[in-house]
N, C-alpha and C. Protein backbone atom coordinates (compact mmCIF):
# COMPACT_ATOMS: atom_id res chain seq x y z
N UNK A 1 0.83 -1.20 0.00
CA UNK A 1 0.00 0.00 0.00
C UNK A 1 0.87 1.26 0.00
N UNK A 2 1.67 1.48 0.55
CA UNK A 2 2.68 2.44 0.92
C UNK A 2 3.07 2.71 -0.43
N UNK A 3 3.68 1.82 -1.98
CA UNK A 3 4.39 2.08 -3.04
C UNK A 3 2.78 2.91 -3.67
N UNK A 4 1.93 2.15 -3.56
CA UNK A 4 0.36 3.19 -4.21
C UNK A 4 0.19 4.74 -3.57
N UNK A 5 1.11 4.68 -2.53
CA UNK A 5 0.68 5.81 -1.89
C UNK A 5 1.13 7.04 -2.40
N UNK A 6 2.60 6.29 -2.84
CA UNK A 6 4.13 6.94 -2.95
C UNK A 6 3.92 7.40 -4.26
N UNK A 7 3.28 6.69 -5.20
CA UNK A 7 2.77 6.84 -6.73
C UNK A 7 1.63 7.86 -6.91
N UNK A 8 0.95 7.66 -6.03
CA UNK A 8 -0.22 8.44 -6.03
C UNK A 8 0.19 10.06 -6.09
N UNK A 9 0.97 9.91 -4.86
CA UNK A 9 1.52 11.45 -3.98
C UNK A 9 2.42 12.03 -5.63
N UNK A 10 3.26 11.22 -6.11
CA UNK A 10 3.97 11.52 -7.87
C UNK A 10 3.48 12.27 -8.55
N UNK A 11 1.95 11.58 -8.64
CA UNK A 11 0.94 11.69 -9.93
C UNK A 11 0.31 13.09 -9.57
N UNK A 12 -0.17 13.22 -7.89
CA UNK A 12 -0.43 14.61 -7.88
C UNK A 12 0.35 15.65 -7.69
N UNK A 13 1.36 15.56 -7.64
CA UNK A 13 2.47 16.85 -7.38
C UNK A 13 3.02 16.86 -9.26
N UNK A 14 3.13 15.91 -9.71
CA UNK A 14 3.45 16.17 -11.56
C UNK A 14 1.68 16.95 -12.10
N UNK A 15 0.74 16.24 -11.70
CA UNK A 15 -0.57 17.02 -11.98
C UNK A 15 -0.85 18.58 -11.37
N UNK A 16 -0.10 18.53 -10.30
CA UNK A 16 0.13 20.39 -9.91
C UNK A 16 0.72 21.33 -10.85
N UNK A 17 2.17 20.55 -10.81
CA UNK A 17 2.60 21.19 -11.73
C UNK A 17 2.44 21.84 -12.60
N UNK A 18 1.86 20.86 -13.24
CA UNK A 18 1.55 21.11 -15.19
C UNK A 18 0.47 21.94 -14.96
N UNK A 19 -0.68 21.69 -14.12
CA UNK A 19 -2.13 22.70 -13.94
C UNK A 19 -1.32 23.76 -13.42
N UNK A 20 -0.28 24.81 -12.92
CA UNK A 20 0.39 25.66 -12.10
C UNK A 20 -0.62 25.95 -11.00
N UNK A 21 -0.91 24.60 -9.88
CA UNK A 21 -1.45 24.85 -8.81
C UNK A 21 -0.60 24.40 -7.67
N UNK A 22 -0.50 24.89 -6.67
CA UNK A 22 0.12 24.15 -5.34
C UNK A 22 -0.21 23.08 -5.12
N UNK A 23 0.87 22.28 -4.73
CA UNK A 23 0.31 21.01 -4.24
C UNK A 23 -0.48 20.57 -3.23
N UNK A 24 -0.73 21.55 -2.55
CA UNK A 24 -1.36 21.54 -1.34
C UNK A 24 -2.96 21.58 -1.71
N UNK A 25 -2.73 22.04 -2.82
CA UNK A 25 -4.57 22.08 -3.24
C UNK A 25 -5.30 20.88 -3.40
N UNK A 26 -4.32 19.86 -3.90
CA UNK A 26 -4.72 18.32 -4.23
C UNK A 26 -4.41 17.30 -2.99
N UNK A 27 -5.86 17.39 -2.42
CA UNK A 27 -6.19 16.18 -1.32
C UNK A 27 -6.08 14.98 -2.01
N UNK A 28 -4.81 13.99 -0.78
CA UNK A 28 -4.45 12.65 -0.95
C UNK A 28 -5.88 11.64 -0.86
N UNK A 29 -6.82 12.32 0.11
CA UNK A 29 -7.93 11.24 0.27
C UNK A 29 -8.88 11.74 -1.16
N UNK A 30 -9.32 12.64 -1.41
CA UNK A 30 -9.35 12.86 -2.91
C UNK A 30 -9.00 12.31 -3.81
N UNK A 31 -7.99 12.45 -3.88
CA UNK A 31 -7.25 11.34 -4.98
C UNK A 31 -7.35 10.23 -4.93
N UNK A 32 -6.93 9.28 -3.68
CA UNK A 32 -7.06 8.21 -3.54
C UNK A 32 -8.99 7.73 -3.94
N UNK A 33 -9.54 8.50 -3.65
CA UNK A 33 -10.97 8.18 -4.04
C UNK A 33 -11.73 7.98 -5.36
N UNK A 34 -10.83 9.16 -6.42
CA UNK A 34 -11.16 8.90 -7.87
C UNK A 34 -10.37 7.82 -8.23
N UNK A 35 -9.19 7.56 -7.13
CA UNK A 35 -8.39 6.42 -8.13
C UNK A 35 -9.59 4.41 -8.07
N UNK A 36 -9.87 4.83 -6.94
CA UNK A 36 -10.96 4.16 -6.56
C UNK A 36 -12.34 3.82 -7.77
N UNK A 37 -12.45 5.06 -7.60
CA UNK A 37 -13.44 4.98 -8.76
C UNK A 37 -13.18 4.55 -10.32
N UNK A 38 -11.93 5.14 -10.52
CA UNK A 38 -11.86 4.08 -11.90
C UNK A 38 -11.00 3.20 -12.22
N UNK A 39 -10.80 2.60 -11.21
CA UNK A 39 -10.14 1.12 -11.15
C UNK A 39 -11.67 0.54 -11.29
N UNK A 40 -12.13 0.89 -10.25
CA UNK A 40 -13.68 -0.32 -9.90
C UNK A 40 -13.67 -1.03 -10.02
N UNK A 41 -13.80 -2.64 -10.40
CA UNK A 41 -14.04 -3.56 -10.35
C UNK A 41 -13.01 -4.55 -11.25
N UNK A 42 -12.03 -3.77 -11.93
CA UNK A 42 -10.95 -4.72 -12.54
C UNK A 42 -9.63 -4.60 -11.99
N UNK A 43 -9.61 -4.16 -10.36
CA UNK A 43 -8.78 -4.64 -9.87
C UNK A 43 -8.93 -5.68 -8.49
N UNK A 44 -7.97 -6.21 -8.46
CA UNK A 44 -6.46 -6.47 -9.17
C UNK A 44 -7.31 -7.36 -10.10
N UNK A 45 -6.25 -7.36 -11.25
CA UNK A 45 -6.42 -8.06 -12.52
C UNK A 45 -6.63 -9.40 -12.72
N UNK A 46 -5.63 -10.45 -11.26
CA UNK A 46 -5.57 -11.76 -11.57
C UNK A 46 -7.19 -11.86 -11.31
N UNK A 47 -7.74 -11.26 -10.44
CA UNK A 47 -9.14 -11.97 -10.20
C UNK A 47 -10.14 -11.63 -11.31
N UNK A 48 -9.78 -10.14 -11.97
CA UNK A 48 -10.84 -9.93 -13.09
C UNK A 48 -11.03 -10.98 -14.23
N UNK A 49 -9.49 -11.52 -14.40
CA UNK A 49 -9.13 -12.71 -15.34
C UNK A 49 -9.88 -13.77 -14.98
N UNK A 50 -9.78 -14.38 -13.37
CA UNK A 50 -10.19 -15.42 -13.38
C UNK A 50 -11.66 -15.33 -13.33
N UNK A 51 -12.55 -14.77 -13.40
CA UNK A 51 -14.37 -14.29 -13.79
C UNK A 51 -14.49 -14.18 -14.86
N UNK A 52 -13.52 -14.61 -15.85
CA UNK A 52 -14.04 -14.17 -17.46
C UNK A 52 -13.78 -15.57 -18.01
C-alpha cells in the first residue's frame, strides 16, 4: 500500500505542476478516491481474469 501511496503522492504533485497549482490544493484522500473509482471492479487483474 505504501508504493500506491508513494505513486499516487507523484501523480499529484506532476498534476500540480503542469495545472500551475500548489500542491497543497490536491487532497491525498481525494485522490485516492477517484483512483478508486476508476479502477472499480478490474482490480487487481488476476481476479478480473479469473471471472471471465
Amino acid at each position: 500500500m505504501l508504493c500506491v501511496r508513494q505513486a499516487l503522492r507523484h501523480l499529484i504533485t506532476d498534476t500540480a505542476h503542469r495545472a500551475g497549482l500548489p500542491v497543497t490544493c490536491i487532497s491525498l484522500k481525494s485522490a485516492l478516491a477517484a483512483v478508486r473509482r476508476t479502477v472499480g471492479t478490474d482490480f487487481p487483474p488476476r481476479e478480473a481474469a479469473a471471472n471471465r
